[in-house]
PDB file of N, CA and C in Angstrom:
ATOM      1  N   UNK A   1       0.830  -1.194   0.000  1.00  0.00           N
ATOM      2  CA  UNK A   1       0.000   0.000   0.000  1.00  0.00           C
ATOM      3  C   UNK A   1       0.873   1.255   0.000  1.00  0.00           C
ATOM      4  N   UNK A   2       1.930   1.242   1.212  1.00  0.00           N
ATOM      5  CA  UNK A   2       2.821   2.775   0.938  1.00  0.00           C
ATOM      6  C   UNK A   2       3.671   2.606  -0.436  1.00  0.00           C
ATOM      7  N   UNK A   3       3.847   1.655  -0.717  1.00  0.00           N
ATOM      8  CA  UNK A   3       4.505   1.527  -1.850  1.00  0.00           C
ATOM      9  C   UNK A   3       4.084   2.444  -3.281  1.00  0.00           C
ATOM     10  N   UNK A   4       2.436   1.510  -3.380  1.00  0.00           N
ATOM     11  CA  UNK A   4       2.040   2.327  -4.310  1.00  0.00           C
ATOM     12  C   UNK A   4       1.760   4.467  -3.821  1.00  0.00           C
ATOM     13  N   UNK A   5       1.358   4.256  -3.255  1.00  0.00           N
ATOM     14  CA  UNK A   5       0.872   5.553  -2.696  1.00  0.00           C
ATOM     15  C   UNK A   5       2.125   6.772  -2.620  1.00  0.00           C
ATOM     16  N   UNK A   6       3.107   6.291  -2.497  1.00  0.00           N
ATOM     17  CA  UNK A   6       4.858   6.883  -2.726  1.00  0.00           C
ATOM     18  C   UNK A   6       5.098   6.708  -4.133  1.00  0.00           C
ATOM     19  N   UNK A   7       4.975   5.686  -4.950  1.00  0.00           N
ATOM     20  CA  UNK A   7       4.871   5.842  -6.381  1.00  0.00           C
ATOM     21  C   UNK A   7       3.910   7.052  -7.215  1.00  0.00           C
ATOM     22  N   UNK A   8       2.394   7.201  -7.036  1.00  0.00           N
ATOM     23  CA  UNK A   8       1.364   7.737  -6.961  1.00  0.00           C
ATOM     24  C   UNK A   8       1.818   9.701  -7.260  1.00  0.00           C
ATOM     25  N   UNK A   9       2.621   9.941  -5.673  1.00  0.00           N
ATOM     26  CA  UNK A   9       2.768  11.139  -5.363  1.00  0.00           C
ATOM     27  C   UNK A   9       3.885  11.459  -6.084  1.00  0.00           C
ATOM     28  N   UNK A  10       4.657  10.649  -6.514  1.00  0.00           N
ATOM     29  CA  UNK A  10       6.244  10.802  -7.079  1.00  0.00           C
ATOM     30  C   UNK A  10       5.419  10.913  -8.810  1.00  0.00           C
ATOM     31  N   UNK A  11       4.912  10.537  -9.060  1.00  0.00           N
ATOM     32  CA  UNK A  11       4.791  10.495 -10.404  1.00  0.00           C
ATOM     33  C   UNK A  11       3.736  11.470 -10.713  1.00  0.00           C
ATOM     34  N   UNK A  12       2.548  12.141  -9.821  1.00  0.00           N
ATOM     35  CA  UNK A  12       1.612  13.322 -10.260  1.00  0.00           C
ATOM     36  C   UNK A  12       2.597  14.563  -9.857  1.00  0.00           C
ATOM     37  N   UNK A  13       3.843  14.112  -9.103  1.00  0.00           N
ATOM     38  CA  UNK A  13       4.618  15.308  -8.697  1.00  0.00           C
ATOM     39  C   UNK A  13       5.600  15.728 -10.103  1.00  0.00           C
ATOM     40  N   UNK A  14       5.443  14.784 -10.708  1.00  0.00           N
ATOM     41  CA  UNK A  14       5.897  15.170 -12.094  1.00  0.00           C
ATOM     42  C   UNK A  14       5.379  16.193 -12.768  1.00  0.00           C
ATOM     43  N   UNK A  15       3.860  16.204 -13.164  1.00  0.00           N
ATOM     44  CA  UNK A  15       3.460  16.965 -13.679  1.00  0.00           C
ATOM     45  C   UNK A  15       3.148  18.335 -13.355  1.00  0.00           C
ATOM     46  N   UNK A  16       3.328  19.174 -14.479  1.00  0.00           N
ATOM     47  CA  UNK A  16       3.528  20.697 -14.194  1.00  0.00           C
ATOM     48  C   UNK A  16       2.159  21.148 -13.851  1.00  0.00           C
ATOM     49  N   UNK A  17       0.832  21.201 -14.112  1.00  0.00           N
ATOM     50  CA  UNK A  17      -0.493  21.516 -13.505  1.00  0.00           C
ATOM     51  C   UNK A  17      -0.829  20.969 -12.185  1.00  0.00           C
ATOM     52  N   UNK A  18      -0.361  19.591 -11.765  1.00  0.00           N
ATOM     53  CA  UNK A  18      -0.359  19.159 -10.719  1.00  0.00           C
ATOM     54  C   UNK A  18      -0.026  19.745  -9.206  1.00  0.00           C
ATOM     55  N   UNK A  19      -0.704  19.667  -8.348  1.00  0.00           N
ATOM     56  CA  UNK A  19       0.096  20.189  -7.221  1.00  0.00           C
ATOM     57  C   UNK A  19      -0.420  19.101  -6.231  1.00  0.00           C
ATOM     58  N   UNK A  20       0.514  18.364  -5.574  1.00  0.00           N
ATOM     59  CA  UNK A  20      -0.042  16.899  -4.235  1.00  0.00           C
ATOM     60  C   UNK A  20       0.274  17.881  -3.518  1.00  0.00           C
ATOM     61  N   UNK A  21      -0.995  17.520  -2.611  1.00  0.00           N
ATOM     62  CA  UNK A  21      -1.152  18.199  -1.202  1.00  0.00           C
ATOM     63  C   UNK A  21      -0.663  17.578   0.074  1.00  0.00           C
ATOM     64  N   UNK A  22       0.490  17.566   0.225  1.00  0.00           N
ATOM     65  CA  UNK A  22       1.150  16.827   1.363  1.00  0.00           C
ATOM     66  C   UNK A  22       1.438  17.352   2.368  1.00  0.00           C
ATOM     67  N   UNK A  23       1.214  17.082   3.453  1.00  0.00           N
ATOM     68  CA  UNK A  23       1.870  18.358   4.963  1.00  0.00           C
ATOM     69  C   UNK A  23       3.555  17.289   5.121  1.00  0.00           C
ATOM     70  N   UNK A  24       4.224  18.249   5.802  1.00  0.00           N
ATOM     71  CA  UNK A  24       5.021  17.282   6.096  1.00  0.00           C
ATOM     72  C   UNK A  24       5.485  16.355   7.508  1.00  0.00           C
ATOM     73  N   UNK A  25       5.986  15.635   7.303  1.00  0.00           N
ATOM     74  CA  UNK A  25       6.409  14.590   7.998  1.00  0.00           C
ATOM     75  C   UNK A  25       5.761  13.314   7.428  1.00  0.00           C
ATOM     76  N   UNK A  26       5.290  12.264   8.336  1.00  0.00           N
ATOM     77  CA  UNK A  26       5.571  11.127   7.747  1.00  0.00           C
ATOM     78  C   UNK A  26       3.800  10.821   6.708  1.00  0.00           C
ATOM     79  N   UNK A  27       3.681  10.550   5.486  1.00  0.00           N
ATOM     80  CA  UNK A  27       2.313  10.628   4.610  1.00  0.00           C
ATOM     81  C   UNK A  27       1.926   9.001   4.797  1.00  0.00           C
ATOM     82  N   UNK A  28       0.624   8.939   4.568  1.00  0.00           N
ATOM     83  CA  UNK A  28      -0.505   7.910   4.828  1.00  0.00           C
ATOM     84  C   UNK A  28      -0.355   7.207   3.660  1.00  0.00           C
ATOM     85  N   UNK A  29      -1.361   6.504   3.674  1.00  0.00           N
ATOM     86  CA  UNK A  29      -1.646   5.637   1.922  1.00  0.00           C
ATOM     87  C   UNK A  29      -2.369   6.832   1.125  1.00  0.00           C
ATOM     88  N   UNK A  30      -2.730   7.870   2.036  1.00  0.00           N
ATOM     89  CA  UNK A  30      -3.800   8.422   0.980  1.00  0.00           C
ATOM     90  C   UNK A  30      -3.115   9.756   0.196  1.00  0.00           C
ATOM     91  N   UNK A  31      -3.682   9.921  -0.652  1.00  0.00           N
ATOM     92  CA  UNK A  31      -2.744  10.841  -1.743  1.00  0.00           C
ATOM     93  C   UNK A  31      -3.688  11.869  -2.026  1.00  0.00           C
ATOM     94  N   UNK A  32      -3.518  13.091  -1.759  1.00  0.00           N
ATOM     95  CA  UNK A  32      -4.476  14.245  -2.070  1.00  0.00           C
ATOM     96  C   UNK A  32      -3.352  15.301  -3.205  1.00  0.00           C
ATOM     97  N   UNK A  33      -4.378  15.406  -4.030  1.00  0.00           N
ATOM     98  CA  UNK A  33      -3.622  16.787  -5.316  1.00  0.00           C
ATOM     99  C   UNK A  33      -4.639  17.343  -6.134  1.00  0.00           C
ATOM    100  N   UNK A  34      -4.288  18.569  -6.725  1.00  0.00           N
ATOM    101  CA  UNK A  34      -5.168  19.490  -6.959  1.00  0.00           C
ATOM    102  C   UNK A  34      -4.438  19.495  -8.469  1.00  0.00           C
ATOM    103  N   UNK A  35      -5.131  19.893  -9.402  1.00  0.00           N
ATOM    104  CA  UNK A  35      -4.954  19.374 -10.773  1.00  0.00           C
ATOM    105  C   UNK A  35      -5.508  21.238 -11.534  1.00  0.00           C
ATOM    106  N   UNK A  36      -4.154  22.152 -11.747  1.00  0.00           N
ATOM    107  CA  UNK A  36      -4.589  23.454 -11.856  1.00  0.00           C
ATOM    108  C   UNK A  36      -6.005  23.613 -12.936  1.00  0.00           C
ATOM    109  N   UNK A  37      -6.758  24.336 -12.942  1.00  0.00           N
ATOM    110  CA  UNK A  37      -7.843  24.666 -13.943  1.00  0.00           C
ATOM    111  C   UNK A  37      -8.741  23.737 -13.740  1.00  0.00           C
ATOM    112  N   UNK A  38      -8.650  22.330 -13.178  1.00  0.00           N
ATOM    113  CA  UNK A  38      -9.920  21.502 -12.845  1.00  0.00           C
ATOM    114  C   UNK A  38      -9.999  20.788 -11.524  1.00  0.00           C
ATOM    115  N   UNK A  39     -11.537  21.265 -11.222  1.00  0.00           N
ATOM    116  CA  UNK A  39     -12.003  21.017  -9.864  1.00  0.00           C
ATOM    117  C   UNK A  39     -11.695  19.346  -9.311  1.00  0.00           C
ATOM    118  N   UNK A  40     -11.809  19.454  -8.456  1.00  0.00           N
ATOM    119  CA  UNK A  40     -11.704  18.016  -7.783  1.00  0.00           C
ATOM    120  C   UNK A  40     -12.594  16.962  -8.055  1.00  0.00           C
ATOM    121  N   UNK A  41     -13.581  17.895  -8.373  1.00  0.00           N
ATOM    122  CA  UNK A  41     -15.043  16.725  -8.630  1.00  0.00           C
ATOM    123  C   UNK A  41     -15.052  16.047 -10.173  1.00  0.00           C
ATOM    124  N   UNK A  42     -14.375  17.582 -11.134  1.00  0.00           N
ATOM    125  CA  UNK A  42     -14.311  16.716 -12.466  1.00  0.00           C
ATOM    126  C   UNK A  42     -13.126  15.518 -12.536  1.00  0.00           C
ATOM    127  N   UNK A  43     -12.045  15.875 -11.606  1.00  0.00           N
ATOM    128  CA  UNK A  43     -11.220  14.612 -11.912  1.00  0.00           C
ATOM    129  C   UNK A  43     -11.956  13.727 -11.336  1.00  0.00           C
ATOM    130  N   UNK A  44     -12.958  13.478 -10.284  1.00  0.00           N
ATOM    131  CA  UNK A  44     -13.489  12.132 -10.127  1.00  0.00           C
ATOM    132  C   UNK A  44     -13.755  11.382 -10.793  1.00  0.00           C
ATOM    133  N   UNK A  45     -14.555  12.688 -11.726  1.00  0.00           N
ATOM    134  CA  UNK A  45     -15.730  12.058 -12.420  1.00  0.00           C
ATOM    135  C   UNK A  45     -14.780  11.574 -13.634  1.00  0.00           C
ATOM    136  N   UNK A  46     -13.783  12.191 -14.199  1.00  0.00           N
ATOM    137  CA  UNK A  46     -13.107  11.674 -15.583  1.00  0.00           C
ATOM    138  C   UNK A  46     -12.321   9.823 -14.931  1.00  0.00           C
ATOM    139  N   UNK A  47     -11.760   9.936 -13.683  1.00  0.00           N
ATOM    140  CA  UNK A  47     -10.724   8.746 -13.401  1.00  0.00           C
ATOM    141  C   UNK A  47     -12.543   7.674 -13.160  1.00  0.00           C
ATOM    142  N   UNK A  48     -13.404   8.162 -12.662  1.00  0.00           N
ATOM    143  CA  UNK A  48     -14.242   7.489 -12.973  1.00  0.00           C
ATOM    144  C   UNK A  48     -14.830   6.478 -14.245  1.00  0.00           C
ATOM    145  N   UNK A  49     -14.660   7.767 -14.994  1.00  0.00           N
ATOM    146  CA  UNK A  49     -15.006   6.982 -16.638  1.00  0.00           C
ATOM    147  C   UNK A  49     -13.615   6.050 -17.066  1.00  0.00           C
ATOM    148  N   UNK A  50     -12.727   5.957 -16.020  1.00  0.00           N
ATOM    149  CA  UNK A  50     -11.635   5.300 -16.637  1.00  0.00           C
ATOM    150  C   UNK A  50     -12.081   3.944 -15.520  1.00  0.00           C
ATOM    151  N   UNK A  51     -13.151   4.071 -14.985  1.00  0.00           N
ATOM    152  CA  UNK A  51     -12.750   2.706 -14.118  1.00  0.00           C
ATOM    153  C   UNK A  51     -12.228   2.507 -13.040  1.00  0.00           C
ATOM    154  N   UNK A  52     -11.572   3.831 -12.299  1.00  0.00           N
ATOM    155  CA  UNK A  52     -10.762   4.181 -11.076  1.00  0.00           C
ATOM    156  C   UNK A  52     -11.615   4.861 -10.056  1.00  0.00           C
ATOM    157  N   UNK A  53     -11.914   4.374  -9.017  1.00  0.00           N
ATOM    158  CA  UNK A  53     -12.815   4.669  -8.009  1.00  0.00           C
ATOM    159  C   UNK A  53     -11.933   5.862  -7.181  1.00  0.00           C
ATOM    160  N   UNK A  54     -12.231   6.984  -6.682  1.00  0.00           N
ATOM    161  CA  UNK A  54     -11.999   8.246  -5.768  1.00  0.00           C
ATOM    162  C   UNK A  54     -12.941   8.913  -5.119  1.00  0.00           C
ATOM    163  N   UNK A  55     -12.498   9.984  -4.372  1.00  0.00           N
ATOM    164  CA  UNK A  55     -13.625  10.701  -4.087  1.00  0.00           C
ATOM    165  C   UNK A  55     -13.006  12.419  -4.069  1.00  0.00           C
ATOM    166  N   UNK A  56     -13.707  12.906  -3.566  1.00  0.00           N
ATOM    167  CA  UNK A  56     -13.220  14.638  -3.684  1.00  0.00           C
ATOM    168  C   UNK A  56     -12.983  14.890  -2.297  1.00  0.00           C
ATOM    169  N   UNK A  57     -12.658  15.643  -1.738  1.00  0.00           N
ATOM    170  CA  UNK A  57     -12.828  16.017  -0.164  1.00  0.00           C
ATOM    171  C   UNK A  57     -12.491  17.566   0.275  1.00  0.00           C
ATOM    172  N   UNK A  58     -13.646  18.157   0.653  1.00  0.00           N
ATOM    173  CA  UNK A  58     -14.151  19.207   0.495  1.00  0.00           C
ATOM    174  C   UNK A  58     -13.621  19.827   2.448  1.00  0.00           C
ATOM    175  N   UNK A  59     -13.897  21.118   2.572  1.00  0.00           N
ATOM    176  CA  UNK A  59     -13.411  21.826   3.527  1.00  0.00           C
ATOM    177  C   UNK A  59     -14.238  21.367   4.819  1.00  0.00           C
ATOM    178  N   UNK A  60     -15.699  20.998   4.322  1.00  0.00           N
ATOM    179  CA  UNK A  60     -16.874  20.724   5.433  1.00  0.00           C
ATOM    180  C   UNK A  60     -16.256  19.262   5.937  1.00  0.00           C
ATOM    181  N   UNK A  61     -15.937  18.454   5.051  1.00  0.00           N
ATOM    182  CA  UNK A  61     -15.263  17.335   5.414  1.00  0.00           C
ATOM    183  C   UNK A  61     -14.026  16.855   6.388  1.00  0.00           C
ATOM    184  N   UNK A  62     -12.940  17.968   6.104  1.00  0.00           N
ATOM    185  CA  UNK A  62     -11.579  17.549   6.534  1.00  0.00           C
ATOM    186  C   UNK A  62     -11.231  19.375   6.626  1.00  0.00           C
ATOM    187  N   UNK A  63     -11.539  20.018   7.758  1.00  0.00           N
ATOM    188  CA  UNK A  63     -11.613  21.250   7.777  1.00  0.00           C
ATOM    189  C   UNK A  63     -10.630  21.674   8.259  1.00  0.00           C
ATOM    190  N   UNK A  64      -9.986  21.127   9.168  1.00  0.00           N
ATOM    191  CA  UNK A  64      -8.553  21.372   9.575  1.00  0.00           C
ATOM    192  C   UNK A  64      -7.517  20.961   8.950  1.00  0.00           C
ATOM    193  N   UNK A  65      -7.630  20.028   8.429  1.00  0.00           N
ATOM    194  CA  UNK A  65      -6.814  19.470   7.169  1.00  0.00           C
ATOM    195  C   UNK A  65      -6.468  20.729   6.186  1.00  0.00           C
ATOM    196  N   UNK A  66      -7.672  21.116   5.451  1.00  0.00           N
ATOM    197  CA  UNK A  66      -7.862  21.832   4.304  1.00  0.00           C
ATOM    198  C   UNK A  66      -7.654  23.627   4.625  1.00  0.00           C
ATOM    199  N   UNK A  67      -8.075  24.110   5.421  1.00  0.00           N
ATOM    200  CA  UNK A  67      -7.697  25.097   6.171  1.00  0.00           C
ATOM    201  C   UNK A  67      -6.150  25.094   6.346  1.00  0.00           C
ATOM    202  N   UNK A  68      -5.223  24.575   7.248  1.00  0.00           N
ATOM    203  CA  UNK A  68      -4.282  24.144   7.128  1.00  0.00           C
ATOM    204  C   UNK A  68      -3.622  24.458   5.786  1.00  0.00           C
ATOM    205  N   UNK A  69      -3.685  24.055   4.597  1.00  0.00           N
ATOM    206  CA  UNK A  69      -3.148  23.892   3.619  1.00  0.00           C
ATOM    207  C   UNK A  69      -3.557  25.126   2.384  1.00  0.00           C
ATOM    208  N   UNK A  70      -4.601  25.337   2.971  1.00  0.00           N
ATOM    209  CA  UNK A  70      -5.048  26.821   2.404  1.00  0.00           C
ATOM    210  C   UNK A  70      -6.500  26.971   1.490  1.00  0.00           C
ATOM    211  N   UNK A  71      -6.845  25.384   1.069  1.00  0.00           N
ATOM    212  CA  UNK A  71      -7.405  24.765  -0.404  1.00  0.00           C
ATOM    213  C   UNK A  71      -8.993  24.612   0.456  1.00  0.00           C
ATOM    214  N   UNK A  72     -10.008  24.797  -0.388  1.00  0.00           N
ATOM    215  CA  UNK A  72     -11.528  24.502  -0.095  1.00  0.00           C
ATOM    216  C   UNK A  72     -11.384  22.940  -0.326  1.00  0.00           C
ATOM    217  N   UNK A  73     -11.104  22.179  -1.366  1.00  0.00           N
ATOM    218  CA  UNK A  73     -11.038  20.909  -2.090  1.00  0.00           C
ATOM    219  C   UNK A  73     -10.112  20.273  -2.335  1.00  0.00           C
ATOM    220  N   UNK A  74     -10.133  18.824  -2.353  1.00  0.00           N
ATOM    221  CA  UNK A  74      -8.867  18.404  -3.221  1.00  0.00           C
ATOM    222  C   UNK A  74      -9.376  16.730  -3.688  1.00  0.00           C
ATOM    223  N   UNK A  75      -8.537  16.544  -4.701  1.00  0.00           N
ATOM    224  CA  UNK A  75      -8.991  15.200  -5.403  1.00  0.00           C
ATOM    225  C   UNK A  75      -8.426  14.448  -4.036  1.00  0.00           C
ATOM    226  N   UNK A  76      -8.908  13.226  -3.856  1.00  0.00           N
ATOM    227  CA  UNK A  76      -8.536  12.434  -3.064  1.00  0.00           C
ATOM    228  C   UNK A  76      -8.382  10.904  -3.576  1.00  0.00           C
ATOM    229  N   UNK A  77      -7.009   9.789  -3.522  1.00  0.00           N
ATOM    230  CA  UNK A  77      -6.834   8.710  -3.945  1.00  0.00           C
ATOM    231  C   UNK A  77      -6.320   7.769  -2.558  1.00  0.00           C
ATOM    232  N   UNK A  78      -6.414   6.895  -2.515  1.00  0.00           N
ATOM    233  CA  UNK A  78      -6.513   6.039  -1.781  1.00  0.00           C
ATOM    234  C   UNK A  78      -5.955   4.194  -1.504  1.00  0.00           C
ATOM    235  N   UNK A  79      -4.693   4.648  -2.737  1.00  0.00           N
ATOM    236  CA  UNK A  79      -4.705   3.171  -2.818  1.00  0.00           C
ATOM    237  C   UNK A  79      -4.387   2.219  -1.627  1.00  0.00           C
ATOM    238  N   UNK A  80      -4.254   0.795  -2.137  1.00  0.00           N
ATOM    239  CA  UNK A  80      -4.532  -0.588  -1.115  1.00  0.00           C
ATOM    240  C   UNK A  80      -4.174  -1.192  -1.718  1.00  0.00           C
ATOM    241  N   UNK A  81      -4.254  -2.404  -0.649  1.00  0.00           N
ATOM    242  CA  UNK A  81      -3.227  -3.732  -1.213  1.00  0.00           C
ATOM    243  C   UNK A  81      -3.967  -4.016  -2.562  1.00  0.00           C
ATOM    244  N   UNK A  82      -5.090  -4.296  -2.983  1.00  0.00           N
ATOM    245  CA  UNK A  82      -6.070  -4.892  -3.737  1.00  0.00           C
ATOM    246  C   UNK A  82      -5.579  -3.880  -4.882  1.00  0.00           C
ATOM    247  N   UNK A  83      -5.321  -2.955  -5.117  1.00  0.00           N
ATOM    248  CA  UNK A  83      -4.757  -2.524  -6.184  1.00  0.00           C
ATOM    249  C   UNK A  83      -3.541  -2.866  -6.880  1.00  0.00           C
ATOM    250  N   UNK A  84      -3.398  -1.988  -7.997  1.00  0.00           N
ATOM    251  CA  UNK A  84      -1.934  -2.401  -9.293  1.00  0.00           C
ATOM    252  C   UNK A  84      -1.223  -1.279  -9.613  1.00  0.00           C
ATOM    253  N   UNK A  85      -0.088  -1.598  -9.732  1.00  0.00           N
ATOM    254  CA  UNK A  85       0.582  -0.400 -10.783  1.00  0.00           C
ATOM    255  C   UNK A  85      -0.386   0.167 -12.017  1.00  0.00           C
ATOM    256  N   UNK A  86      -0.588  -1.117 -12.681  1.00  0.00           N
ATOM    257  CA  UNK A  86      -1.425  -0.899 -14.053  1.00  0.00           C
ATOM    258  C   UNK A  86      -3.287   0.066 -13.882  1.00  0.00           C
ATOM    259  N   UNK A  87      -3.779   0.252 -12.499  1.00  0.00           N
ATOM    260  CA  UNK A  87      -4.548   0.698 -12.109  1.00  0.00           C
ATOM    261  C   UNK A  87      -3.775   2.192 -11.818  1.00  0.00           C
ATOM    262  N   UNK A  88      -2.777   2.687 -10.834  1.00  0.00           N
ATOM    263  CA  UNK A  88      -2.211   3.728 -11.310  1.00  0.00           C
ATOM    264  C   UNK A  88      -1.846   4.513 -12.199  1.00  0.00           C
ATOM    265  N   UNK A  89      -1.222   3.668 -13.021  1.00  0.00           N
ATOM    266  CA  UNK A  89      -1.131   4.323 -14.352  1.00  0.00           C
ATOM    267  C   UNK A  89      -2.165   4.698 -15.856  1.00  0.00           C
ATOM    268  N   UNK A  90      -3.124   4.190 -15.178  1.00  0.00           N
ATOM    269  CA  UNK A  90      -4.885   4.749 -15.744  1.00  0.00           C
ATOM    270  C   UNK A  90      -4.827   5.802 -14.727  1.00  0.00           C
ATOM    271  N   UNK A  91      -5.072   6.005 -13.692  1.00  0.00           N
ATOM    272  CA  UNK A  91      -5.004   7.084 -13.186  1.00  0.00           C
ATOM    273  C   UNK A  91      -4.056   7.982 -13.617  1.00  0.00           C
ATOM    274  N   UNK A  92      -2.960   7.999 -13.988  1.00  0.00           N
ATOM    275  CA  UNK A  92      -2.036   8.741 -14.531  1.00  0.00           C
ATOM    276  C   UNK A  92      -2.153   9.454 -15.747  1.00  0.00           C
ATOM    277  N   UNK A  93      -2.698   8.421 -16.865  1.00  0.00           N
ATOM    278  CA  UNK A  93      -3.183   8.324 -18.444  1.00  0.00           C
ATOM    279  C   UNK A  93      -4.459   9.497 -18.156  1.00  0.00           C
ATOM    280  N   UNK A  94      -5.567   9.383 -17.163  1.00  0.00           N
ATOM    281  CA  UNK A  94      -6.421  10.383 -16.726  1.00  0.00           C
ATOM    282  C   UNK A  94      -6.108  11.932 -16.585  1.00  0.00           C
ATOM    283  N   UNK A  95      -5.135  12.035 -15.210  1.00  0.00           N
ATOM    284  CA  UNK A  95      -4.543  13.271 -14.994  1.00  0.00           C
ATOM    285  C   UNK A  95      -3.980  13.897 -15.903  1.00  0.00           C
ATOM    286  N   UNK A  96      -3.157  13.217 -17.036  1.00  0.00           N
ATOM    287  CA  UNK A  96      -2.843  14.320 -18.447  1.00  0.00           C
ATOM    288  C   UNK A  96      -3.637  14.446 -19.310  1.00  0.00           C
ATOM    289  N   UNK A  97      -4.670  13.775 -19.156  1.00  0.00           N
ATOM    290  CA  UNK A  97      -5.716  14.672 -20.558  1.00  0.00           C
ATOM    291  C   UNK A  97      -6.335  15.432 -20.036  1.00  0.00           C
ATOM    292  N   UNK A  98      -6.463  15.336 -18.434  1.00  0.00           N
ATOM    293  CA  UNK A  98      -7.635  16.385 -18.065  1.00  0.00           C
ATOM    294  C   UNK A  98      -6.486  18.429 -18.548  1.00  0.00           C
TER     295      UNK A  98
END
């Protein structure tokens, strides 16, 4: 699980529209990033049409979190053992067309 999830952040940290929302010290399985010009909800909905389950997570949700970091929203990913590289990298194939 940290495996993928350290892969995940290393590779949307690639991209130049991208921004992962990480505090620092030690990060979870879960992977939050903000994707410049599109909302959190449309990347759901696009990694959706690819077959990749997420959710969005909004300020009412995780308010100290998000406050904290400055952001109303942010895409939210989540991988687990039950996942693949090859499931990441649809997620990946996603994040550059959006």
């Amino acid at each position: 699980m940290q495996y993928l999830a350290h892969r995940l952040r290393s590779e949307l940290g690639r991209h130049e529209r991208v921004t992962v929302q990480e505090t620092s010290g030690p990060c979870s399985g879960i992977v939050t990033f903000l994707v410049d010009g599109v909302a959190p909800a449309e990347v759901v909905t696009a990694a959706a049409k690819a077959g990749i389950n997420m959710n969005a997570s909004s300020a009412p949700w995780a308010r100290l979190d998000l406050d904290a970091r400055g952001v109303s929203d942010v895409a939210r990913v989540a991988p687990h053992v039950y996942n693949t590289d090859d499931e990441l990298d649809r997620l990946l194939t996603v994040v550059d067309a959006l």
